[in-house]
C-alpha atoms as a PDB file:
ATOM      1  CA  UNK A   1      -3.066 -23.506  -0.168  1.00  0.00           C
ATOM      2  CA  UNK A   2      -2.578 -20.124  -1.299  1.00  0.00           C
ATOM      3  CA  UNK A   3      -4.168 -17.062   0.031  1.00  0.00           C
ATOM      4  CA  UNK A   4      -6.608 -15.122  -1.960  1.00  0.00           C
ATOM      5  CA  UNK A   5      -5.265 -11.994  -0.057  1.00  0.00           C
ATOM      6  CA  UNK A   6      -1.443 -12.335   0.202  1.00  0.00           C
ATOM      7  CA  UNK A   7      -0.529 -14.975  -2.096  1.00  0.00           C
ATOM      8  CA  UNK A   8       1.309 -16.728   1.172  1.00  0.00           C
ATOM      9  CA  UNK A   9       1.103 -20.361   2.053  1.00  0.00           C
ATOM     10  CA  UNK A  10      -1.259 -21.179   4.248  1.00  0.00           C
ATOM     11  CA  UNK A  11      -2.311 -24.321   6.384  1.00  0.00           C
ATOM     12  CA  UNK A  12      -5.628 -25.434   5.385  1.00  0.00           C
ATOM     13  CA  UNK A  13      -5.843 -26.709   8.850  1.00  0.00           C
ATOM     14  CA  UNK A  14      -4.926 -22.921  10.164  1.00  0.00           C
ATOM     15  CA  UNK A  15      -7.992 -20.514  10.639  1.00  0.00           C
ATOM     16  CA  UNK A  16      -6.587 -17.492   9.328  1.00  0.00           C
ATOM     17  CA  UNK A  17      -3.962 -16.320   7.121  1.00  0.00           C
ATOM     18  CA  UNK A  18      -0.684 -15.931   9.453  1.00  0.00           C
ATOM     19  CA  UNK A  19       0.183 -13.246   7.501  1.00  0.00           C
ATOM     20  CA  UNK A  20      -2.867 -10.968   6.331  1.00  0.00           C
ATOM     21  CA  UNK A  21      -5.060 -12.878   9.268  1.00  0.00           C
ATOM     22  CA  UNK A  22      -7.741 -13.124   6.398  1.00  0.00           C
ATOM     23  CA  UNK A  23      -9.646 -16.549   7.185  1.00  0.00           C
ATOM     24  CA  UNK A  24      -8.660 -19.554   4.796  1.00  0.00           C
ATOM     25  CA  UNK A  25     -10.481 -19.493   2.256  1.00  0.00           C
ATOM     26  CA  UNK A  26     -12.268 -16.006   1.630  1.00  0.00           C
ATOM     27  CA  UNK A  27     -12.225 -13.866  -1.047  1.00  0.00           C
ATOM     28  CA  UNK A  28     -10.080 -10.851  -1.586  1.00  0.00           C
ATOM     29  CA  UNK A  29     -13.141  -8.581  -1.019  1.00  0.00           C
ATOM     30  CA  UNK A  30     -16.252  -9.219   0.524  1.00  0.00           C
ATOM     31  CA  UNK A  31     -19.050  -9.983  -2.568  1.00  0.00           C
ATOM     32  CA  UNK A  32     -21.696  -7.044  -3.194  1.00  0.00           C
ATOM     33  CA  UNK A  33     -18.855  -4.997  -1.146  1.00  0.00           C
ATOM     34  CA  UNK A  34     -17.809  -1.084  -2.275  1.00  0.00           C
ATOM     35  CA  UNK A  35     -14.503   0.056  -2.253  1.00  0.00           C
ATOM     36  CA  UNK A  36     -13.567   3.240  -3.266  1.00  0.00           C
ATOM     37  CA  UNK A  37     -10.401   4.318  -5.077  1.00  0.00           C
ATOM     38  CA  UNK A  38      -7.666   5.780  -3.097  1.00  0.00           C
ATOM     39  CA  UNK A  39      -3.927   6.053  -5.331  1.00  0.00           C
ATOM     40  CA  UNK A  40      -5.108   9.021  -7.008  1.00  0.00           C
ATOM     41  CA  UNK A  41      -6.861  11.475  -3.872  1.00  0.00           C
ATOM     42  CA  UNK A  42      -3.477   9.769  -2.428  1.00  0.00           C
ATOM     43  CA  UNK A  43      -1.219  11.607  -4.812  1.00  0.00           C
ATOM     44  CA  UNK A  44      -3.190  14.682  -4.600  1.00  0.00           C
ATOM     45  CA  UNK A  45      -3.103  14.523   0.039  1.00  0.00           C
ATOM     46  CA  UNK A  46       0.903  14.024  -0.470  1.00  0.00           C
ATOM     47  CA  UNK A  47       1.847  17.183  -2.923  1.00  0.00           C
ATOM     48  CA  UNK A  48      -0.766  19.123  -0.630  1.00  0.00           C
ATOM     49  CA  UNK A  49       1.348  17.715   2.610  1.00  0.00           C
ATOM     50  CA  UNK A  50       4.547  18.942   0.717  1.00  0.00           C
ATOM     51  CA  UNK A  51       3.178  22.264   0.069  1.00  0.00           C
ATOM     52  CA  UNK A  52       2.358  22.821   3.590  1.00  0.00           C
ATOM     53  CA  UNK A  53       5.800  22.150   4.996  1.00  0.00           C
ATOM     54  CA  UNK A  54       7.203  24.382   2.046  1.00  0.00           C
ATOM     55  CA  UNK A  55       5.267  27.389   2.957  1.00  0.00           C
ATOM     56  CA  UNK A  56       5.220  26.738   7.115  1.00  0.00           C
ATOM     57  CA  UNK A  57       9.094  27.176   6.119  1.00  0.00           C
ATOM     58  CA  UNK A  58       8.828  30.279   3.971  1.00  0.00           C
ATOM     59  CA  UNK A  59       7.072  31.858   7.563  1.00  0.00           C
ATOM     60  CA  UNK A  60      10.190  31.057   9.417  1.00  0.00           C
ATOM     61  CA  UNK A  61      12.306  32.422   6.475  1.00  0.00           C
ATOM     62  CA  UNK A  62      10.993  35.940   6.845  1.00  0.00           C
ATOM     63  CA  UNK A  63      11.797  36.021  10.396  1.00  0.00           C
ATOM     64  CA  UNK A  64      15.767  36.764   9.472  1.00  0.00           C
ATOM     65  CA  UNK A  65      14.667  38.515   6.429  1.00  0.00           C
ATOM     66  CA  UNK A  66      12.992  41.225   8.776  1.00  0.00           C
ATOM     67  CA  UNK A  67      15.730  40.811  11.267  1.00  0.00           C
ATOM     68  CA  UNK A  68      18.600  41.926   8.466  1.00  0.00           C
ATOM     69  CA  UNK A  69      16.049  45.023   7.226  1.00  0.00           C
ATOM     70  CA  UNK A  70      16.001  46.224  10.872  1.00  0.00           C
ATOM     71  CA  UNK A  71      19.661  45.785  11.520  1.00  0.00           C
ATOM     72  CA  UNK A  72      20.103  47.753   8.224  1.00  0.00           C
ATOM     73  CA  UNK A  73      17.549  50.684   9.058  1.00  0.00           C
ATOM     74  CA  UNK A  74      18.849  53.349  11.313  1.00  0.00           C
ATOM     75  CA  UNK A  75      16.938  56.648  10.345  1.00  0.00           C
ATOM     76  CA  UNK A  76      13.212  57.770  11.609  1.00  0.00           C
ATOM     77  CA  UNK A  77      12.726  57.829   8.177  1.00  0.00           C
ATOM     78  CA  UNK A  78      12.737  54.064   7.515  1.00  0.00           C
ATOM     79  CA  UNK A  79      10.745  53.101  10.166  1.00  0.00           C
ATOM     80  CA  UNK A  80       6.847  53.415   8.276  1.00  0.00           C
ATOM     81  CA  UNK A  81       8.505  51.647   5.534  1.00  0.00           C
ATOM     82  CA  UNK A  82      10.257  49.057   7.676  1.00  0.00           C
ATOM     83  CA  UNK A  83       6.716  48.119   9.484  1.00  0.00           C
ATOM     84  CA  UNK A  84       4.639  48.141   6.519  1.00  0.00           C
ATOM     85  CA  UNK A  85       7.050  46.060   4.778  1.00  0.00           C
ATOM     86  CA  UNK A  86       7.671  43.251   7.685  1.00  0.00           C
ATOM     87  CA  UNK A  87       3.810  43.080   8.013  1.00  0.00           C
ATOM     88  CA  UNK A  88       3.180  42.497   4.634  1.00  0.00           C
ATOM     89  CA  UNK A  89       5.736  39.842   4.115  1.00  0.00           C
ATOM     90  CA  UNK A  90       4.382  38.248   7.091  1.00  0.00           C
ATOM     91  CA  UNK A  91       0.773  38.653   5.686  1.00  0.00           C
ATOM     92  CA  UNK A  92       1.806  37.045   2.753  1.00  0.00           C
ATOM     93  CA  UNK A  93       3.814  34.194   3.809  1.00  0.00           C
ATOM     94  CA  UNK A  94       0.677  33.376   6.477  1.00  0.00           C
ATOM     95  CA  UNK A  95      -2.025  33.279   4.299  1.00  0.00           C
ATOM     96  CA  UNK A  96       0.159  31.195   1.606  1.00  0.00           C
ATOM     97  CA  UNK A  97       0.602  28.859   4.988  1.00  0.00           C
ATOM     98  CA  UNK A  98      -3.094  28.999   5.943  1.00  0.00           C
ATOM     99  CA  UNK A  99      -4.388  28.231   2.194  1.00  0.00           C
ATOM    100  CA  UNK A 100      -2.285  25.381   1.690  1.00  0.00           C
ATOM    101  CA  UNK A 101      -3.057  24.030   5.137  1.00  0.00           C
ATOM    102  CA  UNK A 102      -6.713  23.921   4.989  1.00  0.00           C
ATOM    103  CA  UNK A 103      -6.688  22.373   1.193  1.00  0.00           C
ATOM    104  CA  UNK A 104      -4.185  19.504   2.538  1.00  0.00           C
ATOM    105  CA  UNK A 105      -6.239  18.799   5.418  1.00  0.00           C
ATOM    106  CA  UNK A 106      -9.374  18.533   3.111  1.00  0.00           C
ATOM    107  CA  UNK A 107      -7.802  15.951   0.658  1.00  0.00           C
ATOM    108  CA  UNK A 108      -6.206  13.616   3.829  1.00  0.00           C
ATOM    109  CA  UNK A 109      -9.321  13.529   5.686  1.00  0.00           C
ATOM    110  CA  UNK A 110     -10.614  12.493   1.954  1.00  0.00           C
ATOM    111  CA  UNK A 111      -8.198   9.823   1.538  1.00  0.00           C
ATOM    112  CA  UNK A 112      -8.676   8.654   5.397  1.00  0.00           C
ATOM    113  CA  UNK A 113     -12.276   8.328   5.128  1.00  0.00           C
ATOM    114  CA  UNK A 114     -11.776   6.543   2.252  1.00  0.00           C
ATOM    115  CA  UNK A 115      -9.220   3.849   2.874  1.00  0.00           C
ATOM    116  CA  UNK A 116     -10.807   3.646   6.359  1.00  0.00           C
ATOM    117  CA  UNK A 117     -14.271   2.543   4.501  1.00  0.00           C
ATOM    118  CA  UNK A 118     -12.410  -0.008   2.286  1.00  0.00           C
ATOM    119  CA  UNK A 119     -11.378  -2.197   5.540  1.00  0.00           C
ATOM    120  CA  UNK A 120     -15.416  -2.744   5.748  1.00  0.00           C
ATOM    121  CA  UNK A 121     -15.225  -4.795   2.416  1.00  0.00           C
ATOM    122  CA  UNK A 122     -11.611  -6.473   3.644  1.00  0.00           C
ATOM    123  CA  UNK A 123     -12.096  -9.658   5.103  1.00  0.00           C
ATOM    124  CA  UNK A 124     -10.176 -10.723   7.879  1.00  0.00           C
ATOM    125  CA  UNK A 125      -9.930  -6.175   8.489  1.00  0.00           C
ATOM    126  CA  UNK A 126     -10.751  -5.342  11.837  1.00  0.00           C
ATOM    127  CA  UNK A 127     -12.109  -1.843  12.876  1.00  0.00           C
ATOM    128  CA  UNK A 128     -11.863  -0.510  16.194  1.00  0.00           C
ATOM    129  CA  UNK A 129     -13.833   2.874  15.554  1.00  0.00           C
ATOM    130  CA  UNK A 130     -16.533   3.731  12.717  1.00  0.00           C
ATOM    131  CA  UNK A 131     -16.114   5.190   9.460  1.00  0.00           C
ATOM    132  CA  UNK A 132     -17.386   8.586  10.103  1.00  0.00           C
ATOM    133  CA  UNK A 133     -14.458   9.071  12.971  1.00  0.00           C
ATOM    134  CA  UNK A 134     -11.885   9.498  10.011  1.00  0.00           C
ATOM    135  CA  UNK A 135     -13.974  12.852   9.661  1.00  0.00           C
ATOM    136  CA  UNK A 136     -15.445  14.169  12.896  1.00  0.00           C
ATOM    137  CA  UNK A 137     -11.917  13.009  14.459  1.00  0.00           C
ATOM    138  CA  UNK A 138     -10.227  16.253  13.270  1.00  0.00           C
ATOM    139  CA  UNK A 139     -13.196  18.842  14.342  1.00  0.00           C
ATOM    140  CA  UNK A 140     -14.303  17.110  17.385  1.00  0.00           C
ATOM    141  CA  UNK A 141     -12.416  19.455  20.444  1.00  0.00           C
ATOM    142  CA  UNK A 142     -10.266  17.404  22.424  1.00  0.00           C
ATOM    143  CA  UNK A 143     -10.984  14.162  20.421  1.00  0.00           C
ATOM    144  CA  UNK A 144      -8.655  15.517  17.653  1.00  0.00           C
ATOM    145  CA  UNK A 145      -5.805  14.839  20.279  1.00  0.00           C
ATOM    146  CA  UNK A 146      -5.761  10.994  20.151  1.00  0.00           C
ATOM    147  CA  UNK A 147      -9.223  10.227  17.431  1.00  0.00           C
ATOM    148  CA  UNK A 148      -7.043  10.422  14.021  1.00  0.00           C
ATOM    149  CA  UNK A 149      -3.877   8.647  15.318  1.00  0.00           C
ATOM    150  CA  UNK A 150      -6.474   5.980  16.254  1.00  0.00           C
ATOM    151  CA  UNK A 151      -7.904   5.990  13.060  1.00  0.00           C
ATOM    152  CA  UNK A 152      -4.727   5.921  11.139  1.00  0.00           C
ATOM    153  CA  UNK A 153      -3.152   3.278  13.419  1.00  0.00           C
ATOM    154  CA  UNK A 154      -6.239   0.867  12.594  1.00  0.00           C
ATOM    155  CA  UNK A 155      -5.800   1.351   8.810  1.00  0.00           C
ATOM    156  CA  UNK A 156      -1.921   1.116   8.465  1.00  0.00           C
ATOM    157  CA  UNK A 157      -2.632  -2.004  11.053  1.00  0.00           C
ATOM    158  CA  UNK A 158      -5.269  -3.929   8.296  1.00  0.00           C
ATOM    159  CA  UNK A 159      -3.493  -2.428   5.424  1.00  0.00           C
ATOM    160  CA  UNK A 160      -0.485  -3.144   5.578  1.00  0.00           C
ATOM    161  CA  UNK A 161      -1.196  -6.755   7.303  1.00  0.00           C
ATOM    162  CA  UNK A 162       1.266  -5.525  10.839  1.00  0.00           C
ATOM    163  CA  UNK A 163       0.054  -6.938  14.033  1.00  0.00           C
ATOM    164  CA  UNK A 164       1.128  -4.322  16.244  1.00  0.00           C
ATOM    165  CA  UNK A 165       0.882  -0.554  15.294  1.00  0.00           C
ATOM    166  CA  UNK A 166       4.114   0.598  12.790  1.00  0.00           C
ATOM    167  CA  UNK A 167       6.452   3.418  14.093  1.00  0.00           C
ATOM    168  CA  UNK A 168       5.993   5.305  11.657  1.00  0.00           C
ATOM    169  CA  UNK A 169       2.482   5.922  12.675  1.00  0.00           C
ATOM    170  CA  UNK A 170       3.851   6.905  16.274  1.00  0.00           C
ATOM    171  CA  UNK A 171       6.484   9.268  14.763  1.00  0.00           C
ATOM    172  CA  UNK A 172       3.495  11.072  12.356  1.00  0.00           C
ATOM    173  CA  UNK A 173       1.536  11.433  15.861  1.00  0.00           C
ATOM    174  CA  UNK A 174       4.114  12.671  18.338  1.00  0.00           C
ATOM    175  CA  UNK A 175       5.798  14.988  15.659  1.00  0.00           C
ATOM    176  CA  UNK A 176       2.039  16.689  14.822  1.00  0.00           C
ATOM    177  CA  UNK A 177       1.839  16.888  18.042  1.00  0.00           C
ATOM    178  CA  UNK A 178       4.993  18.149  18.821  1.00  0.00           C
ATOM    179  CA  UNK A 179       4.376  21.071  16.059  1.00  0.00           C
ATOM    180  CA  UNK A 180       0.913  21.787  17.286  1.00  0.00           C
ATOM    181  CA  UNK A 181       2.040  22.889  20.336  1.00  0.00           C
ATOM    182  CA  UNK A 182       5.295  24.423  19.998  1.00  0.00           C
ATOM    183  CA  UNK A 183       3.705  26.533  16.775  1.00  0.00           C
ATOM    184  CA  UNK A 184       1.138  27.795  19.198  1.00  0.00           C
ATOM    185  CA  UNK A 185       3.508  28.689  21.788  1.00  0.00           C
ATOM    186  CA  UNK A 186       5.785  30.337  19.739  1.00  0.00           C
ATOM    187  CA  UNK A 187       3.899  32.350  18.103  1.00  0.00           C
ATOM    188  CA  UNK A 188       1.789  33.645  21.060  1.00  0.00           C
ATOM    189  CA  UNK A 189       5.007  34.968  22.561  1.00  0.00           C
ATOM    190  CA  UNK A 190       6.238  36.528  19.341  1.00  0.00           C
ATOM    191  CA  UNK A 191       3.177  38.166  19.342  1.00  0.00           C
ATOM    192  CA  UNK A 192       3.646  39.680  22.908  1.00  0.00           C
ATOM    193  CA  UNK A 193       6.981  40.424  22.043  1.00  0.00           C
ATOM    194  CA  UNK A 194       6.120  42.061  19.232  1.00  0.00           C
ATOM    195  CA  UNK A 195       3.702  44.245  20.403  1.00  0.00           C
ATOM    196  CA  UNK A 196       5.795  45.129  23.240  1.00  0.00           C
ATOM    197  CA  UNK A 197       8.171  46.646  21.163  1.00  0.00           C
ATOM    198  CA  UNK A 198       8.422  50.932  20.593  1.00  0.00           C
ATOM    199  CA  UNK A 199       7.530  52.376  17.124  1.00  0.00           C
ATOM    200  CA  UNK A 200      11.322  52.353  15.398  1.00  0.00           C
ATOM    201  CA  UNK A 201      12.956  55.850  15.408  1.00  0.00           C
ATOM    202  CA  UNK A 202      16.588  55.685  16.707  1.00  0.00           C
ATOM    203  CA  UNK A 203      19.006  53.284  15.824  1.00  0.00           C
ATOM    204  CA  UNK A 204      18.280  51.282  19.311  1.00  0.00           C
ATOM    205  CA  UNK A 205      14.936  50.964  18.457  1.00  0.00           C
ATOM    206  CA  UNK A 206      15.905  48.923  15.441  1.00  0.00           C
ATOM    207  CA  UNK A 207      18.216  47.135  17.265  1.00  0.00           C
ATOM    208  CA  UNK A 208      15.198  46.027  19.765  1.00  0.00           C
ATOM    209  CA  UNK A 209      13.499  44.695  15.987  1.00  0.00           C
ATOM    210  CA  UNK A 210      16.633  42.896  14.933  1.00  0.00           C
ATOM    211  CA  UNK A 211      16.665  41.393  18.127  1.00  0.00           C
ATOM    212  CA  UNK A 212      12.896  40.258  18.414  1.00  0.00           C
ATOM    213  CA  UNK A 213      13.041  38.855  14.906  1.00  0.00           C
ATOM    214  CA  UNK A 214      15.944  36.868  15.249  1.00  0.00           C
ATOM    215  CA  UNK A 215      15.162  35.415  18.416  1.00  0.00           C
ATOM    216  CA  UNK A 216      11.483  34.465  17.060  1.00  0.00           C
ATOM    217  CA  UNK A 217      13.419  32.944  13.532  1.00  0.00           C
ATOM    218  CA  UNK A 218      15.686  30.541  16.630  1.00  0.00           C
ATOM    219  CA  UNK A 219      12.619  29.740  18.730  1.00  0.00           C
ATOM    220  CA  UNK A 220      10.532  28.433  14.816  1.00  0.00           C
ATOM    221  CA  UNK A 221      13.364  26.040  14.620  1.00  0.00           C
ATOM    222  CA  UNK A 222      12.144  23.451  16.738  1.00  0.00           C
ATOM    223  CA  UNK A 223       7.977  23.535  15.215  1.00  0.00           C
ATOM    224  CA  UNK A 224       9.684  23.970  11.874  1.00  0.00           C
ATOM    225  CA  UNK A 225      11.602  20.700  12.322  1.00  0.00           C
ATOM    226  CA  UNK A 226       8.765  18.894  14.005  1.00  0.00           C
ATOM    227  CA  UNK A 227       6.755  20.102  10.887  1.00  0.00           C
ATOM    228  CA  UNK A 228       9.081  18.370   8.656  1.00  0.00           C
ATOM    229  CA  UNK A 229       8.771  15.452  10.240  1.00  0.00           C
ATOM    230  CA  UNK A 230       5.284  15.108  10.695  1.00  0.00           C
ATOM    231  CA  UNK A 231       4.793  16.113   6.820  1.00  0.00           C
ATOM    232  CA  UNK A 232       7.435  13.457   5.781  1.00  0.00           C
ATOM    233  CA  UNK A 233       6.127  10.742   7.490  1.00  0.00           C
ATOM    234  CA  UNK A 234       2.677  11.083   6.785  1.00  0.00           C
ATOM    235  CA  UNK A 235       3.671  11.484   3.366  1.00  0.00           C
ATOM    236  CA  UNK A 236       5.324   7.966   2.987  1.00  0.00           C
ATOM    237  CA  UNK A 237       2.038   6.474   4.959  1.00  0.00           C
ATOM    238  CA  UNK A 238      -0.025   7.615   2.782  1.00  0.00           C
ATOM    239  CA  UNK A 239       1.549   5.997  -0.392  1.00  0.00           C
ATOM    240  CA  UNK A 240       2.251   2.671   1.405  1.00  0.00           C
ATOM    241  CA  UNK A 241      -1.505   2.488   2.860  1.00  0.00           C
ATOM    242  CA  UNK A 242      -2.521   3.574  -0.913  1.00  0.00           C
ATOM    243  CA  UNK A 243      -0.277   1.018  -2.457  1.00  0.00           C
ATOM    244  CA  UNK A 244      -1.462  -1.480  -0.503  1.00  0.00           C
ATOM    245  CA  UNK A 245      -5.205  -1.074  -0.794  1.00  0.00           C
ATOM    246  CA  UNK A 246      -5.297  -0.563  -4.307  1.00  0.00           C
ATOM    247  CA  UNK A 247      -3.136  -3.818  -4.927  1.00  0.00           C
ATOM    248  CA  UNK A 248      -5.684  -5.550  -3.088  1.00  0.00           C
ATOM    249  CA  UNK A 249      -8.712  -4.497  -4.763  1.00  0.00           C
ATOM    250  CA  UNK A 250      -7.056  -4.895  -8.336  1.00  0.00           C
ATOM    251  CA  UNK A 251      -6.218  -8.540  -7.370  1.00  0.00           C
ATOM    252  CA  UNK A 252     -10.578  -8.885  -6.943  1.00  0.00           C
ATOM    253  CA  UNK A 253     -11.166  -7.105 -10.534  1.00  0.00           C
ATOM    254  CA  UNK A 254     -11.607  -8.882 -13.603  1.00  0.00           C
ATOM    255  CA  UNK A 255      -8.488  -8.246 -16.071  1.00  0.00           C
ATOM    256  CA  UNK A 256      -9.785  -5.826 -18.465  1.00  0.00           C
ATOM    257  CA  UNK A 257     -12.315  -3.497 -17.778  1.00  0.00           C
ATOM    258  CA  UNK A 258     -15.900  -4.090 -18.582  1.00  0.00           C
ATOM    259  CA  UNK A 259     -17.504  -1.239 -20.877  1.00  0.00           C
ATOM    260  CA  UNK A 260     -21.043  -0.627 -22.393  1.00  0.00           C
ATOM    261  CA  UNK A 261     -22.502  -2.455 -24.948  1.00  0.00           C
ATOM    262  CA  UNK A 262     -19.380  -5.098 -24.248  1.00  0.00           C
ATOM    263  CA  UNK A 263     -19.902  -9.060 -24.930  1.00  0.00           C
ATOM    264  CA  UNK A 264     -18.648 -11.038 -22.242  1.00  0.00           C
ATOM    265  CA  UNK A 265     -17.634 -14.215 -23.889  1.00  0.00           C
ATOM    266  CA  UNK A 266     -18.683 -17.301 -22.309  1.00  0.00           C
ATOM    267  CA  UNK A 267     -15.733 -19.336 -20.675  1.00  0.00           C
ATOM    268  CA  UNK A 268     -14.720 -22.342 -22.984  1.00  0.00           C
ATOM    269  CA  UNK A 269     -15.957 -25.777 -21.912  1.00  0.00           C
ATOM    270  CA  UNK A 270     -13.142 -28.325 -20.152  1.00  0.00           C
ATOM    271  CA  UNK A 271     -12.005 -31.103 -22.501  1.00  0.00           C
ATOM    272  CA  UNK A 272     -13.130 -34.001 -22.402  1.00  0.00           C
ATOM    273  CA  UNK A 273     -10.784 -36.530 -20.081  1.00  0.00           C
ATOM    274  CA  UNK A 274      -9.098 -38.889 -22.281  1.00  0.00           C
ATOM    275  CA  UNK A 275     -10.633 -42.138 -22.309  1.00  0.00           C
ATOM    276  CA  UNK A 276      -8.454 -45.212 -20.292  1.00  0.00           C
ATOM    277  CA  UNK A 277      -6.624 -47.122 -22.067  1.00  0.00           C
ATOM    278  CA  UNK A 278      -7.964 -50.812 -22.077  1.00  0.00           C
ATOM    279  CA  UNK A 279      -6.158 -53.718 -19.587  1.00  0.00           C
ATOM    280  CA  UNK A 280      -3.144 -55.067 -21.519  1.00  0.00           C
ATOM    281  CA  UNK A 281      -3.896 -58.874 -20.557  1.00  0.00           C
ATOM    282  CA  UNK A 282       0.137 -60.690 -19.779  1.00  0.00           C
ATOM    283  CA  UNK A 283       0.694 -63.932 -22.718  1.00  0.00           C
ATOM    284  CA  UNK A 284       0.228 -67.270 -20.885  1.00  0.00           C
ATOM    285  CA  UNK A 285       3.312 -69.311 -22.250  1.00  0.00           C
ATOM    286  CA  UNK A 286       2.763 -72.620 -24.180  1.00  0.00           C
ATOM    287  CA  UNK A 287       3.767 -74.724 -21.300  1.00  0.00           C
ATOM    288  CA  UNK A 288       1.255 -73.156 -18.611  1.00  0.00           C
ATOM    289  CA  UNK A 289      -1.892 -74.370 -21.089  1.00  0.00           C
ATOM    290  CA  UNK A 290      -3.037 -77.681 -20.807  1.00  0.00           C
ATOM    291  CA  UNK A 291      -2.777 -80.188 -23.082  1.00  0.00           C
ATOM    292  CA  UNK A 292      -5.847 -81.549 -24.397  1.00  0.00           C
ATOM    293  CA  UNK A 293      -6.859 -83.671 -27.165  1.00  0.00           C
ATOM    294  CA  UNK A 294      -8.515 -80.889 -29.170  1.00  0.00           C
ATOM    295  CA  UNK A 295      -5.562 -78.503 -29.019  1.00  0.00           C
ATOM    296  CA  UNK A 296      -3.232 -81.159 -30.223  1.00  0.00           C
ATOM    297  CA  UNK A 297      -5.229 -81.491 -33.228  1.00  0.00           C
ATOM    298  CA  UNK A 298      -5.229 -77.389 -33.947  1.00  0.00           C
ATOM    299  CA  UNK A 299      -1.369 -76.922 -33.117  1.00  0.00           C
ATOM    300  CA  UNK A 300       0.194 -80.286 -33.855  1.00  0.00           C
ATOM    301  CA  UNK A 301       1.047 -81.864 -37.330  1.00  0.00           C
ATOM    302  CA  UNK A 302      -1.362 -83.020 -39.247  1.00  0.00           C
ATOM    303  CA  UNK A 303      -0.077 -86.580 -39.724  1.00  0.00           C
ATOM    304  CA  UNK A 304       1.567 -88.160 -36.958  1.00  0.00           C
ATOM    305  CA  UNK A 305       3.907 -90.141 -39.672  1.00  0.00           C
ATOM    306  CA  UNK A 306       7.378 -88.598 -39.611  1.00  0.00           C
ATOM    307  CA  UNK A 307       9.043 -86.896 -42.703  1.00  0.00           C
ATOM    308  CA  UNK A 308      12.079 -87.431 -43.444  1.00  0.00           C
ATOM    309  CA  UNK A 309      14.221 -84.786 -45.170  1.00  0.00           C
ATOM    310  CA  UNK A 310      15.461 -85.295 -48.936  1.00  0.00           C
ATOM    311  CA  UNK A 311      18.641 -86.846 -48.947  1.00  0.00           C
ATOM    312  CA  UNK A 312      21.600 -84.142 -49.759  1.00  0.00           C
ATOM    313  CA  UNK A 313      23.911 -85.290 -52.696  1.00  0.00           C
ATOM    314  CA  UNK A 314      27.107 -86.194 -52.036  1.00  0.00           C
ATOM    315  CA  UNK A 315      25.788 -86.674 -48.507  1.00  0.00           C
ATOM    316  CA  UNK A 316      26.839 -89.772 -46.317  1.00  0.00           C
ATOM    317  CA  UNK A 317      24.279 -92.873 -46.820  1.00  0.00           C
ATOM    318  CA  UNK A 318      23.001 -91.459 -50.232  1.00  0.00           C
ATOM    319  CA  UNK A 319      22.660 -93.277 -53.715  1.00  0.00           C
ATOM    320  CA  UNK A 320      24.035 -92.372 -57.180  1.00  0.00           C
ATOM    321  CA  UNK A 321      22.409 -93.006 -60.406  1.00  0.00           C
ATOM    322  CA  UNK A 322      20.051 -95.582 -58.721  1.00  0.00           C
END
């Protein structure tokens, strides 16, 4: 038997599916039960994603950028220029961070909520925490420390039909993590760095800049690579979880969509089974049918005086001219 879920082979005497663990014999989707589109707010989380990591790097980029300007400034003159300058490409490079941030965490907490929601119409999906934790994971305090890698471990889990938790999941988690904290560090210190630091007149006092900038550019390295990693990962979950969900629903919908106004013809009726062929009775041979007076009559001669054949001329025992 084939699964309605997997297309895999399945023992009829089995419970479940040992593949999708959908029970033998259900439907792809529960009847009467909503699912919601998720390939294209999946496309839209991904280039969001991509955007972030782009402009998280552009911050770290203007770390050396500031560092070379300071190296290269050695006059009291440069130093309101110098400062204005550094702050507003650090102004600029933030807020470009920021915006894309807060739009990409909009659209994947869009996309979680929804593929989270489809496991409800998935039989054989199990869900270990409700619907409206793929939302209130990320504001709740504290809970947005282990709430979405829970949620996201339960979908890529009934999605993707895994038993255990992927590690790709794991690496998404501990890398977000990872940046989370290292970002905050690292920029608290910069900040008290920073701040310590003299108004630039003399040449040592842009020496102290060049210094502070290109220490804070080393210490972004290791957030900026846990960044990238985060973003990448969550990147290719999202289009597997999307692929997967969406292949599943389409295998539930009819082939073509249904309009307005449409006429669904009606199926056509089965033929008709051919009718059986009629019992071919075996021929009883001559000798296995008793002889009786009244077949003798029908199939023997009709005189029981013999005939002789004509005589052949020339033949032996013949007469000529009589």
């Amino acid at each position: 038997m084939r699964c309605h879920t997997c297309d895999a082979d399945t023992d009829v005497r089995t419970y479940e599916c040992s593949t999708c663990r959908t029970p033998v014999g259900s439907p792809v989707l529960h009847p009467g039960a909503r699912v919601r589109p998720v390939a294209g707010i999946g496309r839209a989380a991904t280039v969001a994603v991509g955007v972030v990591v782009l402009t998280y790097l552009l911050t770290v980029t203007v770390q050396p950028v500031n560092a070379l300007r300071a190296d290269r400034a050695d006059s009291s003159t440069d130093g309101e220029n110098f400062l204005l300058i550094a702050d507003l490409l650090d102004l600029v490079a933030s807020t470009g961070y920021l915006l894309a941030l807060l739009s990409a965490a909009v659209l994947v907490i869009i996309w979680l909520w929804r593929a989270r929601t489809n496991l409800d119409a998935f039989p054989g999906a199990g869900s270990t925490l409700a619907a409206a934790w793929a939302i209130a994971g990320w504001l709740v305090p504290i809970a947005y420390l282990a709430v979405p890698y829970r949620v996201v471990a339960n979908v890529t889990r009934e999605s993707l039909w895994r038993l255990r938790t992927p590690w790709l999941v794991k690496l998404w988690w501990g890398s977000w993590l990872t940046f989370l904290l290292a970002d905050q560090f690292v920029t608290v210190r910069a900040t008290l760095r920073s701040n310590a630091l003299p108004y630039p007149e003399t040449a040592a006092d842009f020496q102290a800049y060049a210094e502070h900038y290109a220490s804070t550019a080393v210490a972004y390295l290791v957030p900026a690579l846990a960044g990238m990693a985060a973003g990448a990962s969550l990147i290719v979950l999202i289009h597997r979880i999307s692929a997967a969900q969406t292949a599943r629903i389409a295998r539930a919908l009819p082939a073509g969509p249904i309009l307005p106004g449409m006429t669904i013809p009606a199926p056509a009726p089965a033929p008709a089974p051919a009718p059986a062929p009629a019992p071919v009775r075996p021929a009883v041979p001559a000798s296995a049918v008793p002889a009786t007076r009244s077949t003798e009559a029908q199939v023997g001669p009709p005189s029981s005086v013999p005939i002789q054949a004509p005589p052949t001329a020339g033949g032996a025992g013949g007469t000529i001219g009589a």
